[in-house]
Protein backbone atom coordinates (compact mmCIF):
# COMPACT_ATOMS: atom_id res chain seq x y z
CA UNK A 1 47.46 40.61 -53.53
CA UNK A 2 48.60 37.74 -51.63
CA UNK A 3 51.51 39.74 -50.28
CA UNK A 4 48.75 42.27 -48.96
CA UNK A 5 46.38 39.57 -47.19
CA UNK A 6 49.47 38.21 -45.61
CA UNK A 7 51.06 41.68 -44.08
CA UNK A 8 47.55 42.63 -43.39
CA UNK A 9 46.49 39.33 -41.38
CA UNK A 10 49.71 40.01 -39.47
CA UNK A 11 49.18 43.50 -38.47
CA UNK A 12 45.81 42.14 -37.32
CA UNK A 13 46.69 39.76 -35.39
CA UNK A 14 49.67 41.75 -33.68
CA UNK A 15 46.67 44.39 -33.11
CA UNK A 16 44.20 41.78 -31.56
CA UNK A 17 47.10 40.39 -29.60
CA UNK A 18 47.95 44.31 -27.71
CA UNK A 19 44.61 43.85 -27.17
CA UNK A 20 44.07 41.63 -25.24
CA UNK A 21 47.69 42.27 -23.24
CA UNK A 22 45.88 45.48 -22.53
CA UNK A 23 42.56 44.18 -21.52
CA UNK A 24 44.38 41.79 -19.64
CA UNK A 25 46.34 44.60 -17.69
CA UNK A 26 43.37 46.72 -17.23
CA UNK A 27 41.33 43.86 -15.55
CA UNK A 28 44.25 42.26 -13.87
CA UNK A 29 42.89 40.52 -10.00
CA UNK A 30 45.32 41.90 -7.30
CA UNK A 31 42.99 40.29 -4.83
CA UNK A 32 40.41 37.77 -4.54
CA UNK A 33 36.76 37.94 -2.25
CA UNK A 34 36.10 34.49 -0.33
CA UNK A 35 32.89 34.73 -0.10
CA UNK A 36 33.04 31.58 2.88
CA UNK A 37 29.63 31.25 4.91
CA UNK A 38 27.08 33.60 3.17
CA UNK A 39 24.31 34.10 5.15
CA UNK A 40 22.06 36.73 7.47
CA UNK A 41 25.01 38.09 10.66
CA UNK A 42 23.79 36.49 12.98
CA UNK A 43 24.51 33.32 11.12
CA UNK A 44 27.32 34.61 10.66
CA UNK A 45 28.00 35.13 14.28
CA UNK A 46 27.28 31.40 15.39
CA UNK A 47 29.44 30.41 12.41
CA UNK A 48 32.26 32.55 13.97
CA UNK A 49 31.46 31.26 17.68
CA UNK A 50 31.44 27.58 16.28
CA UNK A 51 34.61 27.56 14.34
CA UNK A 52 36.25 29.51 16.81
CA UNK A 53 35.90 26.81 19.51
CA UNK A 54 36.69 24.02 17.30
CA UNK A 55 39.79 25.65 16.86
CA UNK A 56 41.17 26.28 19.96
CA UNK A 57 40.27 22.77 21.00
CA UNK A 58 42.22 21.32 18.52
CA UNK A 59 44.77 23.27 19.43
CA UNK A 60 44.70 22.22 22.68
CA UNK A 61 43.68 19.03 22.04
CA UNK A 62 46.80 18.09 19.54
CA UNK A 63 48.93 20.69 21.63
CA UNK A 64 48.19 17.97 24.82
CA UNK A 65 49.56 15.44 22.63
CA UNK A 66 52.99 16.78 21.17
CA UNK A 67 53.49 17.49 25.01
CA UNK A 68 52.97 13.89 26.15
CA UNK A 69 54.90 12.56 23.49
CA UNK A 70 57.37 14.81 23.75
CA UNK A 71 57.82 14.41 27.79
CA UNK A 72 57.03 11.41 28.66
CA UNK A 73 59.57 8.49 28.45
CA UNK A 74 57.06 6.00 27.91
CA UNK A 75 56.17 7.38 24.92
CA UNK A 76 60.05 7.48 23.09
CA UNK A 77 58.52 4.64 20.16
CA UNK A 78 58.19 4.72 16.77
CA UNK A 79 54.41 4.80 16.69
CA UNK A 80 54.16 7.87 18.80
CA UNK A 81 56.78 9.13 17.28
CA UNK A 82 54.75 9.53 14.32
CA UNK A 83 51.75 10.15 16.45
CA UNK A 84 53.24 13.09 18.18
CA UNK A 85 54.64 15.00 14.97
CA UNK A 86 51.09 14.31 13.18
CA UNK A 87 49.16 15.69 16.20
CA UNK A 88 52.04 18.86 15.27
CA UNK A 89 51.37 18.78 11.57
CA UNK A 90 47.67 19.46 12.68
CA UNK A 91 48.10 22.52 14.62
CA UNK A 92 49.93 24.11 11.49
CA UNK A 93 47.17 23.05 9.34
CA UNK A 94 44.45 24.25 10.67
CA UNK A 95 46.16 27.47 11.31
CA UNK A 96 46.50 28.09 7.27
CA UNK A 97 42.37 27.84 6.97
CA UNK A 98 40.95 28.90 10.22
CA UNK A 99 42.28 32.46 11.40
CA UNK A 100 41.63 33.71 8.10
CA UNK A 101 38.06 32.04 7.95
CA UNK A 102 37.70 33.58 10.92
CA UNK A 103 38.93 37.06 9.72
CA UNK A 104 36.27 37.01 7.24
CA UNK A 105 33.17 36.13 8.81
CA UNK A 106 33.97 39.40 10.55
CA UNK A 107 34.75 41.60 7.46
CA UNK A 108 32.56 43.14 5.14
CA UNK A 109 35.06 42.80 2.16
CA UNK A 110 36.35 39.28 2.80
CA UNK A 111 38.95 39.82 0.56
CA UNK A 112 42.52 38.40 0.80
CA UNK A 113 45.54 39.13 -1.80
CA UNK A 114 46.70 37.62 -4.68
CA UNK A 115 50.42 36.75 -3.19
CA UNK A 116 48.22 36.07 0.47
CA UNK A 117 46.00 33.46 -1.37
CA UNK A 118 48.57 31.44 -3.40
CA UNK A 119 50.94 31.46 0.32
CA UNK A 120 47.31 30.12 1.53
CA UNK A 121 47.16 27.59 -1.09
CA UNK A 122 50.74 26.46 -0.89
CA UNK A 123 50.63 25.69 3.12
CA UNK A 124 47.01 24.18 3.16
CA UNK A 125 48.10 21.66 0.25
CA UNK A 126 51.53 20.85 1.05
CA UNK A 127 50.50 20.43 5.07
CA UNK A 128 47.76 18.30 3.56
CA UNK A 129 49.95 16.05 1.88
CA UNK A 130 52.14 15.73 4.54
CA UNK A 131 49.20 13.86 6.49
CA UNK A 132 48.96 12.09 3.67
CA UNK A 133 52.35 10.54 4.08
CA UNK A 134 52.38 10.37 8.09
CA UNK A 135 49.42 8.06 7.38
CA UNK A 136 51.09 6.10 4.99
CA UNK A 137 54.20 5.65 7.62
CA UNK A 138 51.64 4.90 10.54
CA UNK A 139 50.24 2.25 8.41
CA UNK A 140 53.14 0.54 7.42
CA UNK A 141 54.47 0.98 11.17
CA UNK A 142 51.05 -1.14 12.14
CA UNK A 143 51.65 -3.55 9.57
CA UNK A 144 55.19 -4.42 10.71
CA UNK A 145 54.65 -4.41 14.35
CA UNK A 146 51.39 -6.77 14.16
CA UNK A 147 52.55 -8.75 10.72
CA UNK A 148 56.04 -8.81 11.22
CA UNK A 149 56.53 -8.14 14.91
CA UNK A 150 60.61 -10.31 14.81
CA UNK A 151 61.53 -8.33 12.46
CA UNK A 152 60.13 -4.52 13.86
CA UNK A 153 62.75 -3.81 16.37
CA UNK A 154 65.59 -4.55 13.69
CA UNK A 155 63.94 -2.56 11.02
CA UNK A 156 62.25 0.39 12.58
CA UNK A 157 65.14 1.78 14.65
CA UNK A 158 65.32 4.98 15.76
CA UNK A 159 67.43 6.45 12.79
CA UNK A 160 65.04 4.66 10.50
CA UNK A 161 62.13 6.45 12.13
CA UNK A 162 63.88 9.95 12.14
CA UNK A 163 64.34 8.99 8.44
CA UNK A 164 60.63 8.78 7.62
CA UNK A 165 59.70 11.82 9.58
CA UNK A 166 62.20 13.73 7.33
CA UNK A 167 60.77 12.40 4.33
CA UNK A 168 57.34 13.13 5.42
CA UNK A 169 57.55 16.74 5.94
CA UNK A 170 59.90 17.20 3.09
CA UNK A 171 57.69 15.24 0.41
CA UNK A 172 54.84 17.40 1.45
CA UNK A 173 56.20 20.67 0.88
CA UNK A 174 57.77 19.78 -2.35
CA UNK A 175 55.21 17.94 -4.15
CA UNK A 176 53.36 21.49 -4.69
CA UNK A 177 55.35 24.17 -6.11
CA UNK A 178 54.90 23.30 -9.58
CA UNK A 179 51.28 23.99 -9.44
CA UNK A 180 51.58 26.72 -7.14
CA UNK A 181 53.72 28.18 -9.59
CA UNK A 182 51.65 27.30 -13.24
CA UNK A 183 48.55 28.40 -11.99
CA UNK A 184 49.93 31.96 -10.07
CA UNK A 185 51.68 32.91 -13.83
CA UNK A 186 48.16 32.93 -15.39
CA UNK A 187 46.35 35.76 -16.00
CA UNK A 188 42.55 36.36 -13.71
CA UNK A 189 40.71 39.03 -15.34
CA UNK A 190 37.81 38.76 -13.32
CA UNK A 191 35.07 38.34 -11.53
CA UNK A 192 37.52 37.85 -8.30
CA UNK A 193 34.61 36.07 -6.48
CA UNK A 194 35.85 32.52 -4.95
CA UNK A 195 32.61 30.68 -4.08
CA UNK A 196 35.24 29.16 -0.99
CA UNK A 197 36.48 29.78 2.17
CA UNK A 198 40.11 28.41 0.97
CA UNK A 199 41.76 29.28 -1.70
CA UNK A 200 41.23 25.93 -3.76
CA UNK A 201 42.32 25.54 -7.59
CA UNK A 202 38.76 24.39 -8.61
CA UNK A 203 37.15 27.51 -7.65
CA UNK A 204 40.71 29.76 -9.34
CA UNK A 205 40.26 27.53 -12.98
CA UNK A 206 36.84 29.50 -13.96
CA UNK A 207 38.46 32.66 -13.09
CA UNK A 208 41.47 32.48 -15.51
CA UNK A 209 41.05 34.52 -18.69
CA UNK A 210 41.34 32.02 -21.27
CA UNK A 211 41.15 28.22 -20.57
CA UNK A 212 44.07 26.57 -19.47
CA UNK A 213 43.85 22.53 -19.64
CA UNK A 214 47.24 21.25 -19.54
CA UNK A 215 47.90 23.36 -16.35
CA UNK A 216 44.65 21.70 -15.22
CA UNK A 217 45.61 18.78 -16.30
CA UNK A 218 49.14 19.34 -14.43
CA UNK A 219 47.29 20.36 -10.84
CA UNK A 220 44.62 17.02 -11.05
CA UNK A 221 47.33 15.03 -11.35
CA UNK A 222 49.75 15.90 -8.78
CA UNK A 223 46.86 16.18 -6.33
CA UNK A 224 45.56 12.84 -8.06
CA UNK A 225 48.48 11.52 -7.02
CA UNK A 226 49.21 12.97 -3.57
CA UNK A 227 45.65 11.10 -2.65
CA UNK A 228 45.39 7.67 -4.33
CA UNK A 229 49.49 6.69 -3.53
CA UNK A 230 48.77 6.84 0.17
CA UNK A 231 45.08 5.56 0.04
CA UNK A 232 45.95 2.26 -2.01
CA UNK A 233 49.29 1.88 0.44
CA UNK A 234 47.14 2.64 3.52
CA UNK A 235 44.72 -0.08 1.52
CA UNK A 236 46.70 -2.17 1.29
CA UNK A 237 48.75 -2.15 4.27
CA UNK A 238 45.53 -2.46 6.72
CA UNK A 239 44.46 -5.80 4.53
CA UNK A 240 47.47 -7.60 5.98
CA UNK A 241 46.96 -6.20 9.23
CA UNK A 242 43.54 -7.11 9.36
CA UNK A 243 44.02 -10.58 8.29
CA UNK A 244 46.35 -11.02 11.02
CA UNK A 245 45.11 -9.70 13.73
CA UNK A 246 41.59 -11.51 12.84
CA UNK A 247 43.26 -14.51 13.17
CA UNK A 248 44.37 -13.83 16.52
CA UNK A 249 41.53 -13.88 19.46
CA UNK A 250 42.79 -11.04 21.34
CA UNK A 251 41.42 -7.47 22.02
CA UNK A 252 45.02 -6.06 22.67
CA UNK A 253 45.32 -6.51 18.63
CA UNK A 254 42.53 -5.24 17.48
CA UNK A 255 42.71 -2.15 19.47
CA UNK A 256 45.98 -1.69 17.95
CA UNK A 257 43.67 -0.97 14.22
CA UNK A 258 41.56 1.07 15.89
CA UNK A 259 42.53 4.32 14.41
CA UNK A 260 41.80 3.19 10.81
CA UNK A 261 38.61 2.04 11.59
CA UNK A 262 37.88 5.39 12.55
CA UNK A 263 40.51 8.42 11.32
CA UNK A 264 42.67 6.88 8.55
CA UNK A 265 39.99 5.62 6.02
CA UNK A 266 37.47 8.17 6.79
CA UNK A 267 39.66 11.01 6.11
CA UNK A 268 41.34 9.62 3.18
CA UNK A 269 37.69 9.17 2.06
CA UNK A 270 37.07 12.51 2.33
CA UNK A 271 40.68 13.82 0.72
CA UNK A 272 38.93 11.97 -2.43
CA UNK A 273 36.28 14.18 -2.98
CA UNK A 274 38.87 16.91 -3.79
CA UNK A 275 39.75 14.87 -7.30
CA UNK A 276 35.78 14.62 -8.08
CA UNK A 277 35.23 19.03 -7.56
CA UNK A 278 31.04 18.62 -7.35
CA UNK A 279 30.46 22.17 -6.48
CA UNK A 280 27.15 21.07 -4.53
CA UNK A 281 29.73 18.96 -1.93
CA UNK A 282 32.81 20.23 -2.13
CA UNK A 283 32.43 23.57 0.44
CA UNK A 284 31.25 20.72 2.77
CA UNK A 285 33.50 17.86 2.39
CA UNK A 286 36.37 20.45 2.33
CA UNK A 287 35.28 21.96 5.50
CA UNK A 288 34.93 18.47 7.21
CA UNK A 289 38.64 17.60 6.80
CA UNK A 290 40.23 20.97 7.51
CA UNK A 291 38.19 21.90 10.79
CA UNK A 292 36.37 18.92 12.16
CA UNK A 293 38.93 16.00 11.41
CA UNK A 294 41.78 17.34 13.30
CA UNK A 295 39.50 18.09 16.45
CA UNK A 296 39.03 14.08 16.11
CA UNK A 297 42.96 13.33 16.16
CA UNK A 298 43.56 13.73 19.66
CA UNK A 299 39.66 12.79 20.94
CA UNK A 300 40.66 9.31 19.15
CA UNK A 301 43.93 8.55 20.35
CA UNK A 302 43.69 10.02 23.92
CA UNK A 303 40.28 8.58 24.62
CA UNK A 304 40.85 5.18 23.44
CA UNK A 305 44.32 5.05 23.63
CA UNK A 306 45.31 3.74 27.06
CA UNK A 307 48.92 4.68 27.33
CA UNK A 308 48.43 8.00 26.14
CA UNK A 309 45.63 8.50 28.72
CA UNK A 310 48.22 7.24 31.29
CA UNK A 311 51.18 9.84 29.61
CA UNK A 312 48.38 12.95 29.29
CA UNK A 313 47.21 12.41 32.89
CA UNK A 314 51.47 12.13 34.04
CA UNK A 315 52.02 15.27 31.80
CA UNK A 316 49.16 16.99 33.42
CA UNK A 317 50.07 15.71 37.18
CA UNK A 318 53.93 17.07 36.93
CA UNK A 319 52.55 20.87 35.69
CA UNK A 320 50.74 20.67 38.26
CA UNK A 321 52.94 20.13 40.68
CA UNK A 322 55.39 22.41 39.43
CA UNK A 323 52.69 25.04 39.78
């Protein structure tokens, strides 16, 4: 009898097990719907308008930057260095959200496709966490030339500075595949609706057919990561520069901290609303710091930033004459 309940609690669960494999197949998600800005067309339409010009002026905007840096002599130093391959990094980024955001105001299906949203996912994150670092390295680049200014030109040479920008854009793109690949091996059964405009893992988790925690788990954590590191260095960092250059009566310092007074923290800040996913602020915080900070970027350091004024108005004065 106990030979019986055994073979026949086996054959059930082998039975219960094809199954589900072939519920799993017959429901499988090749694609996904982001449903992005739902609303009445012509809503729709201003939405479209809107983003549209956002984008190409921070295209432009970072575009006029990478040129200047890249062009003008002036500009050859480590902190525009960084400057001009973060005002780079931005063009890229906002590329992986926008034209397909864009796309899909204008379609009726809004879908995009299973290999097209994990690609999406991958390049959005890893570009993301590249800022992340180039923040970091602008930070610690402030503290050394304002705390430590005897000691900058020895330690921040050029190779040095090549060195960080290497580690920057490498770091970002490998701190992701992991989770990229975890969550793209599970199994979506459906509904294929992502209440996002971006393929984010806190709107993918509720679609997976069975609950998956550790991979959860996995995904918080390396994003958990990514975000706090460079906040508490960037934290940290701008203490000591603050303390110093308080100490000191001079504008020319305190302009010199200008641009975490009004990029770095704030979009940091808002990077940390991705580890808290409150579904009421996330579609807003998300779309903050993937179409309206970068517009900011060059607005703040070409506006306020009197050699780059000087380079941008150069740049702009030898095309010109060319022409």
């Amino acid at each position: 009898l106990q030979m019986f309940i055994t073979i026949h609690s086996l054959i059930a669960s082998v039975s219960l097990t094809a199954l589900g494999s072939q519920n799993t197949t017959t429901h499988f998600v090749t694609e996904f719907v982001l449903l992005g800005f739902p609303g009445p067309r012509e809503m729709q339409n201003f939405f479209f308008s809107l983003i549209l010009v956002v984008y190409l002026l921070t295209l432009l905007g970072n575009g006029a930057i990478v040129c200047a840096v890249k062009w003008d002599r002036q500009l050859h130093t480590p902190m525009y260095l960084f400057l001009g391959n973060f005002a780079f990094l931005e063009m890229w980024y906002v590329s992986t959200t926008i034209p397909n955001m864009l796309a899909n105001i204008l379609s009726d299906t809004k879908t995009i496709s299973f290999t097209g949203c994990f690609l999406q996912f991958y390049f959005f994150f890893s570009l993301g966490t590249a800022e992340c670092f180039f923040l970091s390295v602008m930070a610690y680049d402030r503290y050394l030339a304002i705390c430590r200014p005897l000691h900058y030109p020895s330690i921040m040479t050029g190779k040095f500075c090549l060195i960080l920008v290497c580690v920057c854009w490498v770091s970002g793109f490998l701190c992701h595949p992991v989770s990229i690949v975890l969550i793209s091996q599970l199994s979506f059964c459906g509904p294929n609706i992502i209440d996002h405009f971006v393929c984010d893992p806190g709107p993918l988790f509720p679609l997976v057919c069975i609950p998956v925690p550790s991979t959860e788990l996995i995904c918080y954590t390396v994003t958990s990561i990514n975000i706090f590191g460079p906040f508490l260095f960037i934290l940290g960092s701008y203490i000591l520069v603050l303390r110093a250059v308080f100490r000191v009566p001079s504008g020319a310092g305190r302009t010199n901290t200008l641009f975490i007074q009004i990029f770095i923290i704030p979009h940091l800040s808002l990077r940390l609303f991705e580890i808290f996913k409150q579904c009421d602020i996330v579609f807003f915080v998300t779309l903050v710091y993937s179409v309206v900070t970068p517009l900011l970027n060059p607005l703040i350091y070409s506006l306020r930033n009197k050699d780059m004024k000087d380079a941008l108005r150069r740049v702009l004065g030898l095309g010109i004459n060319q022409n």
